[in-house]
Each structure stands twice: as structure tokens, then as C-alpha cells.
C-alpha atoms as a PDB file:
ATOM      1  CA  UNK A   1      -0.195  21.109  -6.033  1.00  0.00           C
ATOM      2  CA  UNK A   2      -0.795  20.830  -2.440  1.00  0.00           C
ATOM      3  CA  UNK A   3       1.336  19.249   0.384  1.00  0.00           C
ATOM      4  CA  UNK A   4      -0.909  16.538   0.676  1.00  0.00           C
ATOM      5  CA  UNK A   5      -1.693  15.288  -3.170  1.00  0.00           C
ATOM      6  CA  UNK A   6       0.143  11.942  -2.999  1.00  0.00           C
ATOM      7  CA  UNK A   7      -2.249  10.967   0.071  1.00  0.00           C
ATOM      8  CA  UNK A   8      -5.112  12.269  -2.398  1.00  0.00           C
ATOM      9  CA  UNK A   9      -4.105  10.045  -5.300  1.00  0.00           C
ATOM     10  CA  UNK A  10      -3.969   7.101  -2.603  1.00  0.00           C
ATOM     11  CA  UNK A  11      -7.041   7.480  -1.696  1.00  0.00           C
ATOM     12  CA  UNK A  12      -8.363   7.964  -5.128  1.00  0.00           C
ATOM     13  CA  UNK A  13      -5.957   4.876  -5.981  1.00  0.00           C
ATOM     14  CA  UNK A  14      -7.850   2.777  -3.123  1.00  0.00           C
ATOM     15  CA  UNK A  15     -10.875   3.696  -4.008  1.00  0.00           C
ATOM     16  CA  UNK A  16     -10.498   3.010  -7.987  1.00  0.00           C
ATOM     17  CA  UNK A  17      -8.998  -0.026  -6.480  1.00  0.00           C
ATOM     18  CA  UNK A  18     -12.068  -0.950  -4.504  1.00  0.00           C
ATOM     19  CA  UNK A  19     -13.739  -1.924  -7.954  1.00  0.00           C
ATOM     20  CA  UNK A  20     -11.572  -4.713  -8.442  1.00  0.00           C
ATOM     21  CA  UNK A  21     -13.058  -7.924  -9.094  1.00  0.00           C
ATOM     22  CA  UNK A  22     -16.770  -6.416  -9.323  1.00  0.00           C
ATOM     23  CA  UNK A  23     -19.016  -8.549 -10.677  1.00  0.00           C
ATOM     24  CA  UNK A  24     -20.789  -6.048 -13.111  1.00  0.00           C
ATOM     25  CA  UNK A  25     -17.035  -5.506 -14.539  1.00  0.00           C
ATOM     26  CA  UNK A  26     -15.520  -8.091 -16.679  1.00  0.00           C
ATOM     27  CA  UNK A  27     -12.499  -7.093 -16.385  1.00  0.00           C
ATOM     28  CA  UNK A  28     -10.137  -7.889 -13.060  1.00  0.00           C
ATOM     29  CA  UNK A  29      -8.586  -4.633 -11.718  1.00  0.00           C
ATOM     30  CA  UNK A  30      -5.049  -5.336 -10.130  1.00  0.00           C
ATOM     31  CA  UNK A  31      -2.655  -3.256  -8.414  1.00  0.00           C
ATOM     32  CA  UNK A  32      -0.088  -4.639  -5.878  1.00  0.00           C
ATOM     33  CA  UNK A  33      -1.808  -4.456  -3.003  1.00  0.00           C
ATOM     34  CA  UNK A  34      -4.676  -5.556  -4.210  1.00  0.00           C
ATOM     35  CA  UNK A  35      -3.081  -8.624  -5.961  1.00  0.00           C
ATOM     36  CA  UNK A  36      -0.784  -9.098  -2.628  1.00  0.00           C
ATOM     37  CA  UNK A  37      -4.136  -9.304  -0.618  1.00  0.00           C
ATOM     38  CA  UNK A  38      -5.794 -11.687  -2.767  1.00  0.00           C
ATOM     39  CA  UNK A  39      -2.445 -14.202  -2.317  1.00  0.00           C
ATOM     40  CA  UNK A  40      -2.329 -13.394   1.505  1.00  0.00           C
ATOM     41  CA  UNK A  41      -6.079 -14.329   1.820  1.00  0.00           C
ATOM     42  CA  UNK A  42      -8.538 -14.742  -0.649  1.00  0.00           C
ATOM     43  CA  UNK A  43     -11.293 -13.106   2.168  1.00  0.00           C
ATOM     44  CA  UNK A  44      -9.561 -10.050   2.915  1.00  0.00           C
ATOM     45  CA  UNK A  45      -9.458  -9.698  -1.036  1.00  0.00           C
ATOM     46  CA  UNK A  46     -13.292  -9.880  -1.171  1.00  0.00           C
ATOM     47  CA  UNK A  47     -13.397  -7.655   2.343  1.00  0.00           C
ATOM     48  CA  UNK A  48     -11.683  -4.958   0.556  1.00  0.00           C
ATOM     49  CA  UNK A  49     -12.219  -4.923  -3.143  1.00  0.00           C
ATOM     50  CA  UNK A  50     -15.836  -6.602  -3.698  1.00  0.00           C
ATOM     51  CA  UNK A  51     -17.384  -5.698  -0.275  1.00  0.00           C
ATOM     52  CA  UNK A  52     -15.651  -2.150   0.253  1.00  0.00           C
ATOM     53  CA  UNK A  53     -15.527  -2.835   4.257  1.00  0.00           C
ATOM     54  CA  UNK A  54     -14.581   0.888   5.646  1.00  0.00           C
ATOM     55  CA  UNK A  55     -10.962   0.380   7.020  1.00  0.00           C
ATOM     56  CA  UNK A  56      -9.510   2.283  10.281  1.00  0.00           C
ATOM     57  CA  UNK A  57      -6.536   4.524   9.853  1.00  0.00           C
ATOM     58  CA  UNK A  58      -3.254   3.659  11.523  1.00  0.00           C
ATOM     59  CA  UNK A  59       0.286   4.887  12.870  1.00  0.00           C
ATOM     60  CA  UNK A  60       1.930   2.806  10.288  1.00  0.00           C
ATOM     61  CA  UNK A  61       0.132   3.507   7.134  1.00  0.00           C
ATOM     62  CA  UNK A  62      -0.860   6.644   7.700  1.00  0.00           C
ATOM     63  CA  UNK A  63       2.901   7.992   8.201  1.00  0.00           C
ATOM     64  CA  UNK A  64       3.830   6.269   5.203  1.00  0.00           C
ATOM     65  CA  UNK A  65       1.306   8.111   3.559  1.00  0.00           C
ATOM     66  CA  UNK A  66       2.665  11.107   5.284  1.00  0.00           C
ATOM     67  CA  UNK A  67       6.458  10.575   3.896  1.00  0.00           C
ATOM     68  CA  UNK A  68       5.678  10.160   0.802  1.00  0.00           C
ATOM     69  CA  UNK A  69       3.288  13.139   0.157  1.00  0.00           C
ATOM     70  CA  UNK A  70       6.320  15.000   1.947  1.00  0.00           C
ATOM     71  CA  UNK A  71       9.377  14.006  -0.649  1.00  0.00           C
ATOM     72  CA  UNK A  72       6.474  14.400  -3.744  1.00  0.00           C
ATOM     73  CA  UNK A  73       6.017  17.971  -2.555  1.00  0.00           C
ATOM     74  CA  UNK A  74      10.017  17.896  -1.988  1.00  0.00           C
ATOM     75  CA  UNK A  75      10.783  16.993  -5.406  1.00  0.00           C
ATOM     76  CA  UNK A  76       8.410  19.894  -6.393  1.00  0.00           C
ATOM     77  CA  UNK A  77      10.873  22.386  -5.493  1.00  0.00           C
ATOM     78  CA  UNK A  78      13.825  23.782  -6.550  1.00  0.00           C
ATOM     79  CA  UNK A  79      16.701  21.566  -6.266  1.00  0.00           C
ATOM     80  CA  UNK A  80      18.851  23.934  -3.914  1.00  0.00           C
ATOM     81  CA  UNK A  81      15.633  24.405  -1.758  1.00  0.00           C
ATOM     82  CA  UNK A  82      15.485  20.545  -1.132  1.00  0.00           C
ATOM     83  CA  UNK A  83      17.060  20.494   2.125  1.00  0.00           C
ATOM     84  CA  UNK A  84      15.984  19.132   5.665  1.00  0.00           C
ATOM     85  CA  UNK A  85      14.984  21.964   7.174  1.00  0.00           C
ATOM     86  CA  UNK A  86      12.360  22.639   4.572  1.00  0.00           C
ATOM     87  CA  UNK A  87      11.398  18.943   4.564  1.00  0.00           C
ATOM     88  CA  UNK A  88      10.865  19.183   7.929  1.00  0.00           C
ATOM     89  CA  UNK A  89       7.963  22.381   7.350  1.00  0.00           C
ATOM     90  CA  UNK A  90       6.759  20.689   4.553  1.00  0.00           C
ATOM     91  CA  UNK A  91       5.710  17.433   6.770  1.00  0.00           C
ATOM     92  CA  UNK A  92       4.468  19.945   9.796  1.00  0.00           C
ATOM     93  CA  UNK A  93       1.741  21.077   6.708  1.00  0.00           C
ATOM     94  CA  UNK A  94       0.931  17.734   5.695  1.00  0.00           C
ATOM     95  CA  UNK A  95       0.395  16.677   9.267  1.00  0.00           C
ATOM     96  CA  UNK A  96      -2.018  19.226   9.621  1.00  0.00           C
ATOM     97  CA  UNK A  97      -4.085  18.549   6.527  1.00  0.00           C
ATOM     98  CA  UNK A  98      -4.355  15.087   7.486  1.00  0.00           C
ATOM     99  CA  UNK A  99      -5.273  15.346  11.380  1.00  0.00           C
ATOM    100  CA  UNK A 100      -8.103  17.642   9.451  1.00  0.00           C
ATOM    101  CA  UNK A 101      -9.095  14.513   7.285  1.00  0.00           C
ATOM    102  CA  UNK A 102     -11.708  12.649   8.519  1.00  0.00           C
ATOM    103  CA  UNK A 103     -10.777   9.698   7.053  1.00  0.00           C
ATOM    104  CA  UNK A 104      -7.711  10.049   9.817  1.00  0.00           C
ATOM    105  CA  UNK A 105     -10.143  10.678  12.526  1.00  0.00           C
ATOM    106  CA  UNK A 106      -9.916   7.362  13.803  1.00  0.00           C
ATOM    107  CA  UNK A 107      -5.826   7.479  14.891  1.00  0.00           C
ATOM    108  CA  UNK A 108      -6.865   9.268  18.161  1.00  0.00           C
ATOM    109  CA  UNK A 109      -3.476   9.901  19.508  1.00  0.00           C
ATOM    110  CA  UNK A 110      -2.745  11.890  22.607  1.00  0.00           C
ATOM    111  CA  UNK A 111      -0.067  14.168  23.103  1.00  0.00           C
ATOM    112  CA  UNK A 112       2.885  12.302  23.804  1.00  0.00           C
ATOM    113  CA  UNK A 113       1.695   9.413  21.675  1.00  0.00           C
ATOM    114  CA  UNK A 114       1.468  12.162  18.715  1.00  0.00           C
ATOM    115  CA  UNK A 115       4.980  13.715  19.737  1.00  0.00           C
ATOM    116  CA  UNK A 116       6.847  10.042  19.545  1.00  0.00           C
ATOM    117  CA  UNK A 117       5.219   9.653  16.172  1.00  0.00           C
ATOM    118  CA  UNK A 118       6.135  12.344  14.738  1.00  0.00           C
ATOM    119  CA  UNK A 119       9.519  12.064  15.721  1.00  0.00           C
ATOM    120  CA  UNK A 120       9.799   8.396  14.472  1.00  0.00           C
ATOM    121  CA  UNK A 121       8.588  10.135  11.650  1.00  0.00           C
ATOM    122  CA  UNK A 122      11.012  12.780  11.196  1.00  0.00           C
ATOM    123  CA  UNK A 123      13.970   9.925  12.009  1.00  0.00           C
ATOM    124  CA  UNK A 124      12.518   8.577   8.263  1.00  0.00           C
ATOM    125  CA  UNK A 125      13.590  12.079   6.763  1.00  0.00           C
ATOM    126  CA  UNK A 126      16.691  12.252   8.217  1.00  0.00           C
ATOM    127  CA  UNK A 127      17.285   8.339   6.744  1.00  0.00           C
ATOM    128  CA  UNK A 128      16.376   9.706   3.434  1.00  0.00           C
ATOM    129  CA  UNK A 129      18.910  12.157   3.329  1.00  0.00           C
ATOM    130  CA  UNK A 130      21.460  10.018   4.447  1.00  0.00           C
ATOM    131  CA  UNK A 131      20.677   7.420   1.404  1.00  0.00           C
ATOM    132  CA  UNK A 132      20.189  10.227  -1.012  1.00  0.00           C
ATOM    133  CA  UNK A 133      21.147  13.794  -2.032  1.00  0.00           C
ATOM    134  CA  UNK A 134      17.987  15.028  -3.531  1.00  0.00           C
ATOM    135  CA  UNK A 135      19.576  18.679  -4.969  1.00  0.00           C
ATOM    136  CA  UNK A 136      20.912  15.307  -7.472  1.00  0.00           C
ATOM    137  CA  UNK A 137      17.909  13.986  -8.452  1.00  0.00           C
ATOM    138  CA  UNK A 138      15.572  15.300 -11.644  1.00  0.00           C
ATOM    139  CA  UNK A 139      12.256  13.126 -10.875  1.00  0.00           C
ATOM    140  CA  UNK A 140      10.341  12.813 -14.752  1.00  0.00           C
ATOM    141  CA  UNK A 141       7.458  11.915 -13.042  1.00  0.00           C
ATOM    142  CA  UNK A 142       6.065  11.979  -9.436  1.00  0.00           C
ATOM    143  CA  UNK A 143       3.378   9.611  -7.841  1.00  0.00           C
ATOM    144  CA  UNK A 144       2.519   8.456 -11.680  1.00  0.00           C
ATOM    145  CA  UNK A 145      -0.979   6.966 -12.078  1.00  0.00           C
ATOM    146  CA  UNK A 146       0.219   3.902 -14.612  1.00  0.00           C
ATOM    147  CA  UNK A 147      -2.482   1.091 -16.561  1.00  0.00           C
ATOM    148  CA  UNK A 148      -2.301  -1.915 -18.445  1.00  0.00           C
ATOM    149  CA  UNK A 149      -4.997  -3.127 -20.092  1.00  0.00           C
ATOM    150  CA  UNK A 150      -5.492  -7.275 -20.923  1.00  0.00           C
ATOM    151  CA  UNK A 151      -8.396  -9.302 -22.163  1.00  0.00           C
ATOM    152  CA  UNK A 152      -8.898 -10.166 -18.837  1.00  0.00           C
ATOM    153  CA  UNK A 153      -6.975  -7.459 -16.201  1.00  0.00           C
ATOM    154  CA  UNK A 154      -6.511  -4.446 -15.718  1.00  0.00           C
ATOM    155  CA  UNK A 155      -3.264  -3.709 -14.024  1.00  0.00           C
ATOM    156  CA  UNK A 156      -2.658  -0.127 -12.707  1.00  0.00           C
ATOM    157  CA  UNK A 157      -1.592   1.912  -9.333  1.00  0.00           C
ATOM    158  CA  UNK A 158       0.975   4.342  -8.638  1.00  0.00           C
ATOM    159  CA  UNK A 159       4.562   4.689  -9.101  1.00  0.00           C
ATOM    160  CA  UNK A 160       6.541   6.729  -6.502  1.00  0.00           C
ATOM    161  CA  UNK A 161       8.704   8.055  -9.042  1.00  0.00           C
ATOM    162  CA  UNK A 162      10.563   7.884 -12.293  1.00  0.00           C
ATOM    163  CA  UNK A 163      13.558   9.005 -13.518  1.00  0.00           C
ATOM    164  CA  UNK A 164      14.550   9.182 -17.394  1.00  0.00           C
ATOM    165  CA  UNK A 165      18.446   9.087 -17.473  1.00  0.00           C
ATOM    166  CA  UNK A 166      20.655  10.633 -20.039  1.00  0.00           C
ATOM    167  CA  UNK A 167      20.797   7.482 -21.793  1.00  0.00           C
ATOM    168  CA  UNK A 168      17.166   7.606 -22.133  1.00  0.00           C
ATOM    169  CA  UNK A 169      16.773   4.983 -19.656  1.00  0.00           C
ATOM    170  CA  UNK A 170      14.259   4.741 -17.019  1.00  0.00           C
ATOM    171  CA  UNK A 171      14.508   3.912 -13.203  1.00  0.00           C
ATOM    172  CA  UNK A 172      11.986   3.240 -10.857  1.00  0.00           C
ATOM    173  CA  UNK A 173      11.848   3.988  -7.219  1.00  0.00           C
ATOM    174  CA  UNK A 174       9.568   3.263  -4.637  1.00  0.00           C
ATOM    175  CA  UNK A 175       9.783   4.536  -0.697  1.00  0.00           C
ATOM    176  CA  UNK A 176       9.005   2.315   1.868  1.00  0.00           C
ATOM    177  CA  UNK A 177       9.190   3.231   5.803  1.00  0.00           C
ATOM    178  CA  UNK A 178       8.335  -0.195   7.377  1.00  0.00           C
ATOM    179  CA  UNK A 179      11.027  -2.398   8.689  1.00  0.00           C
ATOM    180  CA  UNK A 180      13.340  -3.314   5.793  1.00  0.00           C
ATOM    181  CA  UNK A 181      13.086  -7.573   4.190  1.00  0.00           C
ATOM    182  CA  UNK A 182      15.697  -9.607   5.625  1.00  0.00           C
ATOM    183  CA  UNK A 183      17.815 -11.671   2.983  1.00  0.00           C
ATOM    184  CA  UNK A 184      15.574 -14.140   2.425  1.00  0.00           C
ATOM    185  CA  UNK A 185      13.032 -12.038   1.189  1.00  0.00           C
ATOM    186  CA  UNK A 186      14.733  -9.300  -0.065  1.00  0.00           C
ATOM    187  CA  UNK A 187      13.724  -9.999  -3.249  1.00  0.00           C
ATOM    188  CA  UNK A 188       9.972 -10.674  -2.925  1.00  0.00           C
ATOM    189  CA  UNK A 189       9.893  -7.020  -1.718  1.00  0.00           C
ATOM    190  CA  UNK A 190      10.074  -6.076  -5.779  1.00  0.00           C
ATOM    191  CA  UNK A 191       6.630  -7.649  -6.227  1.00  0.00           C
ATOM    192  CA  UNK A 192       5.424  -3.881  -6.316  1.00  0.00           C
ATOM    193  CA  UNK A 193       8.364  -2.411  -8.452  1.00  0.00           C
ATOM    194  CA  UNK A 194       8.269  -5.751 -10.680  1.00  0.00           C
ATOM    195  CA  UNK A 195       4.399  -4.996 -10.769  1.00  0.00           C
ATOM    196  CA  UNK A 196       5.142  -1.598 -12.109  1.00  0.00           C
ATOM    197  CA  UNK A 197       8.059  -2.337 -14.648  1.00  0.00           C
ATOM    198  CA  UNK A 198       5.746  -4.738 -16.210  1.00  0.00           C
ATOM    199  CA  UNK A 199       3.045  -2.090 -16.722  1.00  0.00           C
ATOM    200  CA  UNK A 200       5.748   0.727 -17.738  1.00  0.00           C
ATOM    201  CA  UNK A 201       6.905  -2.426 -20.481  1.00  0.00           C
ATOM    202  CA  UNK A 202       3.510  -3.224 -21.776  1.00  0.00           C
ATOM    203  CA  UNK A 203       2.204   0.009 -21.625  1.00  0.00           C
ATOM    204  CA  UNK A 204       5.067   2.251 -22.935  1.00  0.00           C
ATOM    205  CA  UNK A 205       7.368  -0.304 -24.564  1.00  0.00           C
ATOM    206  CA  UNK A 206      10.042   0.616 -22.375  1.00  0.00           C
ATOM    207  CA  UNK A 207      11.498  -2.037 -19.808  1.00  0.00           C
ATOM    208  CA  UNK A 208      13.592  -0.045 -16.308  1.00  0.00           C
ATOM    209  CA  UNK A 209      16.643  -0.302 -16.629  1.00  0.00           C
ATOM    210  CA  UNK A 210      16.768  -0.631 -12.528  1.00  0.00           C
ATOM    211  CA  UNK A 211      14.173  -0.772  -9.931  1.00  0.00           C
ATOM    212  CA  UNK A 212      14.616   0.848  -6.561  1.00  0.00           C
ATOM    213  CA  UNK A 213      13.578   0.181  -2.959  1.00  0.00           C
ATOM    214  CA  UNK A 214      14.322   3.091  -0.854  1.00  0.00           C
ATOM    215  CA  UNK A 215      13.663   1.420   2.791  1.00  0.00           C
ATOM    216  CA  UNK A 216      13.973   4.522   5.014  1.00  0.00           C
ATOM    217  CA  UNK A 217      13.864   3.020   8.824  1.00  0.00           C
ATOM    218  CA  UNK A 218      17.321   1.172   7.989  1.00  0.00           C
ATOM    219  CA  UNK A 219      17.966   3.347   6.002  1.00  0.00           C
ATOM    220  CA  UNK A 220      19.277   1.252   3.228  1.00  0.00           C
ATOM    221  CA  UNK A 221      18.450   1.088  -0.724  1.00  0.00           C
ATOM    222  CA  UNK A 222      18.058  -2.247  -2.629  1.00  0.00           C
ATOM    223  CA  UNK A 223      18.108  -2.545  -6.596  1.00  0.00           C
ATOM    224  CA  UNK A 224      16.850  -4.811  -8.658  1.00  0.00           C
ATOM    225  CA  UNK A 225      17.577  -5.273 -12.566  1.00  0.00           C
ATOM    226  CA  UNK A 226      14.469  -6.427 -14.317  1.00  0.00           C
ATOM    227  CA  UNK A 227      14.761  -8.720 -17.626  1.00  0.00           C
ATOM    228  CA  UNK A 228      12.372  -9.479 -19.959  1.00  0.00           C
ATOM    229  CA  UNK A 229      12.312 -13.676 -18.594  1.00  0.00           C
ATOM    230  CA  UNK A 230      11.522 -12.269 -15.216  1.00  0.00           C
ATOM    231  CA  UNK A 231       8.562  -9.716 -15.946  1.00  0.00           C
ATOM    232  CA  UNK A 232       6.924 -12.511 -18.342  1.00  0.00           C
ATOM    233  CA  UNK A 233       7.170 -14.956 -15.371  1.00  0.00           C
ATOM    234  CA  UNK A 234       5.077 -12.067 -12.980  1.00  0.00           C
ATOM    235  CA  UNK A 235       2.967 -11.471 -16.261  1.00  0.00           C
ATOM    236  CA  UNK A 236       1.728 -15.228 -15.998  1.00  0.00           C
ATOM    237  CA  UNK A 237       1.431 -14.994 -12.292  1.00  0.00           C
ATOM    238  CA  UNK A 238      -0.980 -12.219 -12.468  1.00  0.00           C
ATOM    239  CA  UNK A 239      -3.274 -13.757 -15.045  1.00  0.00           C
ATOM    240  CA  UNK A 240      -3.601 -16.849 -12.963  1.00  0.00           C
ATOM    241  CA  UNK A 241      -4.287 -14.878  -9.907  1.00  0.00           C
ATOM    242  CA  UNK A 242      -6.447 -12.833 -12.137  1.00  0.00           C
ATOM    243  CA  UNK A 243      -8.468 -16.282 -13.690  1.00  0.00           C
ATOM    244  CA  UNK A 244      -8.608 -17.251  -9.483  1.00  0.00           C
ATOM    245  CA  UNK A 245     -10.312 -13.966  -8.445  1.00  0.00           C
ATOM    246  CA  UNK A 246     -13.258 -15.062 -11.981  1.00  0.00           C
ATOM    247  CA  UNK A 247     -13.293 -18.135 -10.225  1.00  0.00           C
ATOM    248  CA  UNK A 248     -13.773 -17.098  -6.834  1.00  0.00           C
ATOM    249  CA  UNK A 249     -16.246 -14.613  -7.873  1.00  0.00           C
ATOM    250  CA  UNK A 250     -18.350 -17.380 -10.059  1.00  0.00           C
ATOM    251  CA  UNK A 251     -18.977 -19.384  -7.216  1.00  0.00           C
ATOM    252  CA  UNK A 252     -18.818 -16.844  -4.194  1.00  0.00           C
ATOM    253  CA  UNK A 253     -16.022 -18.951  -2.999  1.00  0.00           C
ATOM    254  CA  UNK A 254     -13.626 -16.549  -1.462  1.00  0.00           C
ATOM    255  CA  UNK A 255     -12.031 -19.201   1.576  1.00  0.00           C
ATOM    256  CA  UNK A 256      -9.807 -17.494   3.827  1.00  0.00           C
ATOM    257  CA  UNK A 257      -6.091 -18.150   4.559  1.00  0.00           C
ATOM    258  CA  UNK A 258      -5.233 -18.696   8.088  1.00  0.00           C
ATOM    259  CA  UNK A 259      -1.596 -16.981   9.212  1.00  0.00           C
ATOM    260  CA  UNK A 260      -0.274 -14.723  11.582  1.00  0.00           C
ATOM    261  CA  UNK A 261      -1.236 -12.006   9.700  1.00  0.00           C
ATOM    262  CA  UNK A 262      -4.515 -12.089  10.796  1.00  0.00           C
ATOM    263  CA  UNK A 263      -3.222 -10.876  14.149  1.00  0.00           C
ATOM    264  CA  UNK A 264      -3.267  -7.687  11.688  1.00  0.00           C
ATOM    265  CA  UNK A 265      -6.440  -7.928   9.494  1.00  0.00           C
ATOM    266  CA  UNK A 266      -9.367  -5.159  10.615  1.00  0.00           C
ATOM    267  CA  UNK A 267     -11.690  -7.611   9.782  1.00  0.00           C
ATOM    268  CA  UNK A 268     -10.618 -10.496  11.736  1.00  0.00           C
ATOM    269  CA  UNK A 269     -13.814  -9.718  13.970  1.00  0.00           C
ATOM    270  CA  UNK A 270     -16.145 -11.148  11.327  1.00  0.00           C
ATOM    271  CA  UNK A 271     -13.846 -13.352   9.277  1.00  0.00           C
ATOM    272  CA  UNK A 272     -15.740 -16.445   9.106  1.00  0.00           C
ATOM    273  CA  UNK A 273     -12.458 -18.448   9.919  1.00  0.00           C
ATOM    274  CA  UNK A 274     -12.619 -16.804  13.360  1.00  0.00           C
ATOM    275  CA  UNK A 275     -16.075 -17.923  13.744  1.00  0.00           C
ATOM    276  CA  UNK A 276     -15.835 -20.898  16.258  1.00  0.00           C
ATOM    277  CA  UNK A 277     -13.478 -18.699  18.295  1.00  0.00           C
ATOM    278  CA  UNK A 278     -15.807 -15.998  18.812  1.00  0.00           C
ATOM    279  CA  UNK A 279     -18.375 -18.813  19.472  1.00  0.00           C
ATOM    280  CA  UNK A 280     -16.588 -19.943  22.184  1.00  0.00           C
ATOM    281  CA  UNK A 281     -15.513 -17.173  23.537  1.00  0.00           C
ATOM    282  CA  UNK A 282     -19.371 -15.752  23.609  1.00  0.00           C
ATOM    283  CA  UNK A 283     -20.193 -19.494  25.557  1.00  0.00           C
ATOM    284  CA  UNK A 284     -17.622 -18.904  27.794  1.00  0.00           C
ATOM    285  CA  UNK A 285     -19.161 -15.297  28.740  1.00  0.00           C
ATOM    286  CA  UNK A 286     -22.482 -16.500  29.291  1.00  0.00           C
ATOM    287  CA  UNK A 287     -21.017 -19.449  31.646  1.00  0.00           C
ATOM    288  CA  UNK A 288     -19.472 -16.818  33.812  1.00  0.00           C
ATOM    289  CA  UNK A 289     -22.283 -13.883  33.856  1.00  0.00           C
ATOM    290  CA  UNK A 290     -25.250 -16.320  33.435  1.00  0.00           C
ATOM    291  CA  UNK A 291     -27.994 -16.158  31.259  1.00  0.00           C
ATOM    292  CA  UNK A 292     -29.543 -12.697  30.413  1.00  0.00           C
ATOM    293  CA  UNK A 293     -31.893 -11.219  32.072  1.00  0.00           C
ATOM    294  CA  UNK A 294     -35.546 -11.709  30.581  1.00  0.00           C
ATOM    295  CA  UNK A 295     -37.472  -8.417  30.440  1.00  0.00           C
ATOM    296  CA  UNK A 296     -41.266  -7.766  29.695  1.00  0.00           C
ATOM    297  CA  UNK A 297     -41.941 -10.453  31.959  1.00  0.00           C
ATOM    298  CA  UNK A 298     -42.640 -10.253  35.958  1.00  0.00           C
END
């Protein structure tokens, strides 16, 4: 398996993703982002997974996507071989794969920009180390492709990584290398490991026994014990989000949700909410250059 399979499976994931909510389909294809875009804003939902709007890579996602193919293709090896050093080469390889993937085309850095990323970067592999001995760990399964299948949804995405303990018992993990939930929100943070123990329940019959949030910029881990109450309660969520997305499909109603997030959205050029602003703004350019020039004419 190559360096760089856990960005392939995300992009195969985003792309299987992109189908969700077609019209042709019956069914509504959820996975955590997707359902977390449709509750951000219903538009950005319809952006991404009914209109398919090309997306530019960034710094952010793009090492994320980096890190993780990294400590997949860590796991691979040998459990004495799992040190830094070799972490270290491995994410040198997958850097150069994806600088060689159009798709990354787009992040345009120069060389010191490039240089500061990378070591932000390797600051995230040092964090991992420092939360976790990984000659410890024997992963069962590695960026897992998971489905769940309803009358009406189809859940599915990918898990970072299992574990099966000796008791039998499973735990999820999941890495994230953004800025780690304060308090107050620690625990909304699960929606993508509560996402995934649901699937794992309905799918296999077999509830985690603890979920796992590996936030490497702290770096700090946060666990989670899932019951049976609180995956039912997300179970129901998701089928009402999932009987929104019919609806919003039915009538081509698909409103969009003003916050500051949308300091963040790629579309927020063409969002319709956005529309008088870019009026205005257009207005207030012609008042200051004029009218345009006519041409054909003497």
C-alpha cells in the first residue's frame, strides 16, 4: 500500500460522498461531513453534494490529510520500526506524492511558506508520540470504509482506526490536527466518532466500548463511552436530517444559514445570501470608475 492511500480513500470517500442527496437516488447518502454541512448550511450541502462545485485545496485540510496517510502507513510497519525518525521519512514521501497531485495544485506555497508548514506539520508528529506509544498499539483495521444501510439513508465514511481488545471489545479512534474543542464543546466533537459507533452497531452488532479523539496540536486525547440511549438519540437525528435533505430536494429549497463560518465557505462568492453584498459592492465600483466604456461606436 502506498504512503499516500488514506488521502486516496478520501478522495474516493468525497467523491462517493458527492452523490449524496442526488435526485435520481432514493436513498440519502450521509457521512459526517456531509451531514455536519447540511446542519451548518443547508446551501453549502447542495454546493457540495448535489452540485459537485470543484473545491480549492488548503494548508489546513490538506496537512490533515497528510498526517493521517502518514500514521496509516505507520501502523503498516513493524511495531519496533514505528519510531519518529521513520515517521518523519514517511511524511517527506507523502509530501511529495501530494505536491505531484493535481488536485493539490492549487496550495501554491513558496519556499518559506512551504518550510513553516511543514514544520507545523512535523510539531503534529512529535504531539502524537507524546500522547501515544505506537510500538503498543495492534490497529485491526486502518482507514476502514464502514456502511449502513436504512429505508431511507445510507450512512457510511471512514474510520481512522479500530482496535479489537483482548476482551473482544472494540475502540475507535479518530486523529484530528485542528485546534482542540474547548469544554463546552468537547463533546459535540464525537459527532464523527458517535457517527461511526452507530454504523459499527447497526452494521456489525457490536457497540465501542470507547471512542477516541486524538487532537494532535494540544496534544491531548478525549474519550467518550457510547451507550445504546445515546447512539439511538444520533440515530433519530440523522433520519430527520435525512427526511430535511428529501424535503429540500422536493422543492429545490436549499436556504442558506448565515454565520461566521461563511468567512470560510469557497463558495461564499456565489452564495445567494451574499448576493446584495456583491450588488453593492459592484454599484459602488461603477460610482468610483464610471460607467464602461462603450465600444463599436465612434
Amino acid at each position: 500500500m502506498s504512503p499516500t492511500s488514506a488521502a486516496a480513500l478520501r478522495n474516493a470517500d468525497r467523491l462517493k460522498e458527492s452523490q449524496a442527496g442526488n435526485s435520481t437516488d432514493s436513498l440519502v447518502r450521509l457521512s459526517p461531513s456531509r451531514a455536519s454541512d447540511y446542519k451548518t448550511c443547508p446551501q453549502l450541502f447542495k454546493y457540495r453534494a448535489i452540485d459537485r462545485l470543484p473545491e480549492p485545496a488548503d494548508i489546513y485540510s490538506t496537512r490533515g490529510t497528510m498526517i493521517h496517510a502518514v500514521l496509516e502507513q505507520l501502523y503498516l510497519l513493524g511495531k519496533q520500526e514505528r519510531t519518529i525518525e521513520r515517521a518523519r521519512a514517511l511524511m517527506v514521501e507523502v509530501w511529495a506524492n501530494l505536491k505531484a497531485d493535481p488536485e493539490y495544485s492549487s496550495l501554491e506555497l513558496d519556499p518559506l511558506e512551504e518550510a513553516t508548514w511543514l514544520e507545523q506539520a512535523d510539531g503534529l508528529l512529535v504531539n502524537f508520540f507524546r500522547v501515544e506509544d505506537p510500538t503498543t498499539v495492534s490497529p485491526h483495521e486502518l482507514e476502514w470504509w464502514v456502511e449502513h444501510q436504512t429505508d431511507l439513508t445510507l450512512l457510511r465514511g471512514i474510520i481512522d482506526r479500530v482496535e479489537v481488545m483482548a476482551d473482544g471489545e472494540w475502540v475507535l479512534s479518530d486523529y484530528k490536527t485542528g485546534r482542540s474543542p474547548s469544554e463546552t464543546y468537547a463533546l459535540g466533537s464525537f459527532f464523527g466518532l458517535k457517527f461511526y459507533a452507530l454504523v459499527c452497531w447497526r452494521t456489525f452488532g457490536k457497540m465501542p466500548k470507547l471512542l477516541r479523539l486524538m487532537h494532535l496540536k494540544e496534544p491531548e486525547i478525549i474519550t467518550l463511552v457510547p451507550t445504546a440511549q445515546m447512539l439511538k438519540g444520533l440515530e433519530r437525528q440523522l433520519d430527520a436530517l435525512a427526511h430535511a435533505i428529501v424535503r429540500a430536494r422536493e422543492k429545490d429549497d436549499w436556504r442558506p444559514r448565515m454565520s461566521h463560518m461563511c468567512n470560510y465557505c469557497p463558495h461564499k462568492a456565489i452564495c445567494p445570501a451574499y448576493a446584495g453584498e456583491r450588488e453593492a459592492a459592484a454599484a459602488s465600483l461603477s460610482a468610483t470608475t464610471g460607467p464602461a466604456p462603450q465600444t463599436g461606436a465612434e
